[in-house]
Protein backbone atom coordinates (compact mmCIF):
# COMPACT_ATOMS: atom_id res chain seq x y z
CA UNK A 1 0.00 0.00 0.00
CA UNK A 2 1.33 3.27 -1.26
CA UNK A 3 0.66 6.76 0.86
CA UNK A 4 -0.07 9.35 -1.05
CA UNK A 5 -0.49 11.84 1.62
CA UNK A 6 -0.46 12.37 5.30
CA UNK A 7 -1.94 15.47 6.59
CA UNK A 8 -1.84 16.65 10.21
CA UNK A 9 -5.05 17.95 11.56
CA UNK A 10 -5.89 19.36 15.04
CA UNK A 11 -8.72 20.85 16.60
CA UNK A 12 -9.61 24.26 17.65
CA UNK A 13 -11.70 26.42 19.48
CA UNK A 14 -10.84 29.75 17.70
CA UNK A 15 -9.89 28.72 13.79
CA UNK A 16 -8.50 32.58 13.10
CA UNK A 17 -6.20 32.41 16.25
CA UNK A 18 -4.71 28.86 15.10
CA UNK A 19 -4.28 29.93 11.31
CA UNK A 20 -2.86 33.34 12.54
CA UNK A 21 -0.41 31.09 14.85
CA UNK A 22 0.82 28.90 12.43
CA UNK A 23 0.81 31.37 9.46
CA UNK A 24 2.83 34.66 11.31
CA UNK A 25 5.12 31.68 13.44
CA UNK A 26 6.36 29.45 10.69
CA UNK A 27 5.15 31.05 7.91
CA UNK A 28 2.50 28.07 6.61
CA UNK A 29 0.30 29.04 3.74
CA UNK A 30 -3.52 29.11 3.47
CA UNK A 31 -4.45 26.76 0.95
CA UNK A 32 -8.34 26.58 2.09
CA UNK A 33 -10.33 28.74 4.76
CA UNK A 34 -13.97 28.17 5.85
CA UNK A 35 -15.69 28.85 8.78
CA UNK A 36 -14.99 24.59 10.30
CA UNK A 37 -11.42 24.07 8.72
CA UNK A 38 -8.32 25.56 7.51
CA UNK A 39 -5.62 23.96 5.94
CA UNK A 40 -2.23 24.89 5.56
CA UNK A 41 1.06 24.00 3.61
CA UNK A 42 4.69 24.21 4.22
CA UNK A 43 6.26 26.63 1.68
CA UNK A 44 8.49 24.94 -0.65
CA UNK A 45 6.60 21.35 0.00
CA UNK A 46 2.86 21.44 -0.71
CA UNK A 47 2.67 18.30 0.15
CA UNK A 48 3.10 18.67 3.82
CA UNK A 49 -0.17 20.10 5.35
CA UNK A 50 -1.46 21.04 8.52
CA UNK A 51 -5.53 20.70 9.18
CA UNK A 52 -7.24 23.50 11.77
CA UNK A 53 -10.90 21.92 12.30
CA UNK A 54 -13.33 23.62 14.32
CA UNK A 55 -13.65 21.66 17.75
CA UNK A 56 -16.61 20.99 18.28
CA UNK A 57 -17.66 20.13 14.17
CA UNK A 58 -20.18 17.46 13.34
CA UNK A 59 -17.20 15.77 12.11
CA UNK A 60 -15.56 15.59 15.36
CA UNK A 61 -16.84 12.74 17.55
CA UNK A 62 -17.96 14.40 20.72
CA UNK A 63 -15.23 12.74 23.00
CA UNK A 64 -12.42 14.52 21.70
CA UNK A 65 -14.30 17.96 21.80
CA UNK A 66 -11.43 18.52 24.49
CA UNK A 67 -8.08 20.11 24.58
CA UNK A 68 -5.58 18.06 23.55
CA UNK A 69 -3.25 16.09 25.49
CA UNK A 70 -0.66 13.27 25.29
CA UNK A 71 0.79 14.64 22.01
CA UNK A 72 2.86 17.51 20.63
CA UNK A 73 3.75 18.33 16.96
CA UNK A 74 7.51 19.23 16.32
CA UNK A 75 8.50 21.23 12.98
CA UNK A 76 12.47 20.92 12.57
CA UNK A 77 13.17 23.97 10.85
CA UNK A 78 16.66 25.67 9.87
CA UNK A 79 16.82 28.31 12.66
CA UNK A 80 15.11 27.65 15.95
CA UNK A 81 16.81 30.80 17.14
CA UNK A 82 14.81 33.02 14.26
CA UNK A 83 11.56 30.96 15.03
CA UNK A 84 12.44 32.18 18.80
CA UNK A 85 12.77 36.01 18.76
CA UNK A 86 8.94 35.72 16.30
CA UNK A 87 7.45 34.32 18.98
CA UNK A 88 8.91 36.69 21.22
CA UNK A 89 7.60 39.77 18.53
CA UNK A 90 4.26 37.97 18.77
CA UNK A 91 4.30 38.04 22.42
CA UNK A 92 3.67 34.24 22.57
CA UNK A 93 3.90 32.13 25.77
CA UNK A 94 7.63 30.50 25.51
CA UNK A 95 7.71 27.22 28.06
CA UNK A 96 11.27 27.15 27.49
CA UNK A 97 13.76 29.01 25.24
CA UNK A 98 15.66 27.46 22.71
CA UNK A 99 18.01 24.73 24.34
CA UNK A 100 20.65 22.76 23.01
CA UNK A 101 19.61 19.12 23.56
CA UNK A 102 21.93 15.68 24.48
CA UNK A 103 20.39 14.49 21.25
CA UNK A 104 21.87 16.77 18.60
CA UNK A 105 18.82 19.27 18.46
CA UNK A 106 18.20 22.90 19.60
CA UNK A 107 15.13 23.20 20.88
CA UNK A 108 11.91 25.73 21.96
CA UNK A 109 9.17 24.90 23.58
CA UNK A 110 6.17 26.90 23.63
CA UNK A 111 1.87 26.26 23.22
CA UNK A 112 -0.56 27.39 20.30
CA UNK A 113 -3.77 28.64 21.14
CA UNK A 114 -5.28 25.73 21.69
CA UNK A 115 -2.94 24.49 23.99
CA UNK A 116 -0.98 21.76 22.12
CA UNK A 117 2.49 21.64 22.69
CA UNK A 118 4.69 22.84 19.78
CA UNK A 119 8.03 21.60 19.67
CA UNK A 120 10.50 23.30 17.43
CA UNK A 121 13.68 22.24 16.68
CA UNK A 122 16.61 22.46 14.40
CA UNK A 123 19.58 20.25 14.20
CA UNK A 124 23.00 21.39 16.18
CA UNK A 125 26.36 21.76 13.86
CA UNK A 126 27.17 18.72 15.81
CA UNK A 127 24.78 16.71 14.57
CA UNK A 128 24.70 18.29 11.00
C-alpha cells in the first residue's frame, strides 16, 4: 500500500487564532479557509499540510471535543533561534527558550492557542 499523503489535523476552538499562529510563526500558507477548517502548507513542499478543524464540528466525535493532550507536533526547521525572537515579537507564551539538547537538536518549547504543545527544533552543527 502506497501513501499518497499524510496530513496533520488538530482541533480548535478559535480557527483565526490557530491559522494566525501557524501562518505569522512558521510562515504556513492558506491553501483553504472556511468557517470549520483551515488547511495549511509548508512553503516549498505542498505536500506537507497542517488541518485546523473547528472543535466541536459534526465531524468531530464528541469525546475529543477537548483540549488536547498526550501529544505535541515538532517542525524541525533551519533556525530555531529566528523561530524564537517571532514568537517573542508575537508576544507568545515561551515554556522554554531554545536549548541545546543531548540528542543533537536545539530546541523551543512553547503552546498554540489551543494548547498543544509545539516543539521546534533544528539540528545542532554537531549533529549536522
Amino acid at each position: 500500500m502506497a501513501i499518497a499523503r499524510l496530513m496533520t489535523n488538530i482541533c480548535s476552538q478559535d480557527l483565526a487564532a490557530s491559522r494566525n499562529f501557524y501562518q505569522d510563526l512558521l510562515g504556513l500558507t492558506v491553501t483553504f479557509d472556511s468557517d470549520w477548517f483551515v488547511q495549511l502548507a509548508f512553503p516549498g513542499n505542498a505536500n506537507l499540510e497542517l488541518g485546523i478543524i473547528q472543535q466541536d464540528h459534526e465531524l468531530i466525535p464528541s469525546e475529543f471535543h477537548a483540549a488536547p493532550q498526550g501529544c505535541y507536533l515538532t517542525f524541525v526547521v533551519n533556525d530555531v533561534d529566528a523561530v524564537y525572537d517571532r514568537a517573542q515579537s508575537m508576544n507568545l507564551e515561551v515554556l522554554q527558550a531554545p536549548k541545546d539538547e543531548f540528542y543533537g537538536q536545539r530546541r523551543l518549547l512553547l503552546t498554540d492557542p489551543n494548547g498543544l504543545l509545539i516543539d521546534i527544533s533544528s539540528p545542532t552543527s554537531a549533529s549536522s
